[in-house]
C-alpha atoms as a PDB file:
ATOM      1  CA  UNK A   1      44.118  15.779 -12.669  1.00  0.00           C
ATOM      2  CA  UNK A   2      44.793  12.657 -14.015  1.00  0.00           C
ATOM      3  CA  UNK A   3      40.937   9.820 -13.927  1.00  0.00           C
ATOM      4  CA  UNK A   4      41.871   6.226 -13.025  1.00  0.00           C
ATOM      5  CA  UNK A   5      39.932   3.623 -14.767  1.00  0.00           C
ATOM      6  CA  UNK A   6      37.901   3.613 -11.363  1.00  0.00           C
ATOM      7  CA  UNK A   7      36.938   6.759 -11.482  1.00  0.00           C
ATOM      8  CA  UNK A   8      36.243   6.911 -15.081  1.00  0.00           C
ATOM      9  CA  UNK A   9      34.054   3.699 -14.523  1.00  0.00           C
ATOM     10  CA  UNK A  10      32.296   5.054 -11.241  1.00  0.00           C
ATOM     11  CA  UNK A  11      30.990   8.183 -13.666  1.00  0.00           C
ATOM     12  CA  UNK A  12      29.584   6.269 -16.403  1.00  0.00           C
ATOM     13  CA  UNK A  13      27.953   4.074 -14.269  1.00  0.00           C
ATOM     14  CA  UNK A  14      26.166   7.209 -12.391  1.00  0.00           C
ATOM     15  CA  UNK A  15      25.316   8.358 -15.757  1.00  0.00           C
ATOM     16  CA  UNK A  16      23.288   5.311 -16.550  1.00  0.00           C
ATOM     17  CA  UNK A  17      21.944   4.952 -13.629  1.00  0.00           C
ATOM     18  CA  UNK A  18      20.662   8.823 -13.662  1.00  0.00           C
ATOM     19  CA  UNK A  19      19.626   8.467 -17.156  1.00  0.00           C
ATOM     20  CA  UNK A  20      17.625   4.939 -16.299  1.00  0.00           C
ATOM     21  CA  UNK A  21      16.189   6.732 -13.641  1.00  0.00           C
ATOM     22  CA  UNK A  22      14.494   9.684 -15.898  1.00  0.00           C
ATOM     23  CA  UNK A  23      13.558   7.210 -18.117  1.00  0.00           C
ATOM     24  CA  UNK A  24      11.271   5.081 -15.798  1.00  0.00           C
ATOM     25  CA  UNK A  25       9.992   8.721 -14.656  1.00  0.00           C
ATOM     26  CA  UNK A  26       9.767   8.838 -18.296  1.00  0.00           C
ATOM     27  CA  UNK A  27       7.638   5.810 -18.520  1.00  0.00           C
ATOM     28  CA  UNK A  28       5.451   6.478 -15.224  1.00  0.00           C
ATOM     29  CA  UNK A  29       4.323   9.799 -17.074  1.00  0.00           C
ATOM     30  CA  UNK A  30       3.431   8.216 -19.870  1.00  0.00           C
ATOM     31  CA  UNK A  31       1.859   5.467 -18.900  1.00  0.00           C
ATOM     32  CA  UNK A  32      -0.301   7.309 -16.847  1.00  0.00           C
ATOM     33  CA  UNK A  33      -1.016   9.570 -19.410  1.00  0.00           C
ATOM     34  CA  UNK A  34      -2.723   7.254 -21.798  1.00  0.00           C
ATOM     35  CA  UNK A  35      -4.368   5.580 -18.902  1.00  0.00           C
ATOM     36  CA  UNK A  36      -6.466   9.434 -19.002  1.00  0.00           C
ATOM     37  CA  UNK A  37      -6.285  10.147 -22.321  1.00  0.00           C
ATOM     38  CA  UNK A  38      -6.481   6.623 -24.324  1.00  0.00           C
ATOM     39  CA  UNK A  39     -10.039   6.571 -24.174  1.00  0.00           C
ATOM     40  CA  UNK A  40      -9.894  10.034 -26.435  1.00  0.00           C
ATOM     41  CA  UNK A  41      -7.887   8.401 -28.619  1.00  0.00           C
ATOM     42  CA  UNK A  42     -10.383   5.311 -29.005  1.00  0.00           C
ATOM     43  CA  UNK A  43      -8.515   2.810 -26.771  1.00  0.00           C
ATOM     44  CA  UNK A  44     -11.704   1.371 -24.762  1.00  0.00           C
ATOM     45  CA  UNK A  45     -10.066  -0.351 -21.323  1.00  0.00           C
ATOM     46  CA  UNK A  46     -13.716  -1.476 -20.389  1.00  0.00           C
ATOM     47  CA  UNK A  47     -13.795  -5.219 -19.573  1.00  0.00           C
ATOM     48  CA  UNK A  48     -16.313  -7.419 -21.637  1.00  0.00           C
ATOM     49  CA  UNK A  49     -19.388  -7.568 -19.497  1.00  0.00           C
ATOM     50  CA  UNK A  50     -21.723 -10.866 -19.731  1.00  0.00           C
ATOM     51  CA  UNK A  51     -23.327 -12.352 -17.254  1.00  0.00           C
ATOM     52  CA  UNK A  52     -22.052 -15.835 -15.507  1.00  0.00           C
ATOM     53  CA  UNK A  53     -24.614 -17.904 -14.106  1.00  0.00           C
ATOM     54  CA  UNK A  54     -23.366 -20.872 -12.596  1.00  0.00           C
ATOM     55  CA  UNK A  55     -25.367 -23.550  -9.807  1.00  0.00           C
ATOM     56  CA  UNK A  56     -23.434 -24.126  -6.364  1.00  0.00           C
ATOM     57  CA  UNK A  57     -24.026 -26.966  -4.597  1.00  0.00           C
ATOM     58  CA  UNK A  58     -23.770 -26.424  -0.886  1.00  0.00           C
ATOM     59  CA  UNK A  59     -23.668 -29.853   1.042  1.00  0.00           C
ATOM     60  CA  UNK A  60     -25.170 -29.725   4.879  1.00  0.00           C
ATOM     61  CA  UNK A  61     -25.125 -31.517   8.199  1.00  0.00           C
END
């Protein structure tokens, strides 16, 4: 059986869609695995902490 250009076309664009789909599996994975293990590995996702004082006016009847 001979492929038209269409059907040749309508494979390779399955292909990269499949393939762009493990890869943002790919990612997730990943991503979610330094979020547990980064801290192991001496990444420190702690925000800065200081304290923020600041005066508030309130204006009443």
């Amino acid at each position: 059986m001979v492929k038209t250009h269409t059907q040749a076309g309508r494979q390779i664009v399955g292909r990269l869609i499949k393939w762009l789909f493990y890869l943002v599996i790919l990612a997730f994975i990943a991503l979610v695995a330094y979020a547990y293990l980064g801290p192991f590995f001496g990444a420190d996702f702690s925000p800065p902490r200081q304290e923020i004082r600041q005066e508030i006016i309130l204006e009443g009847n």
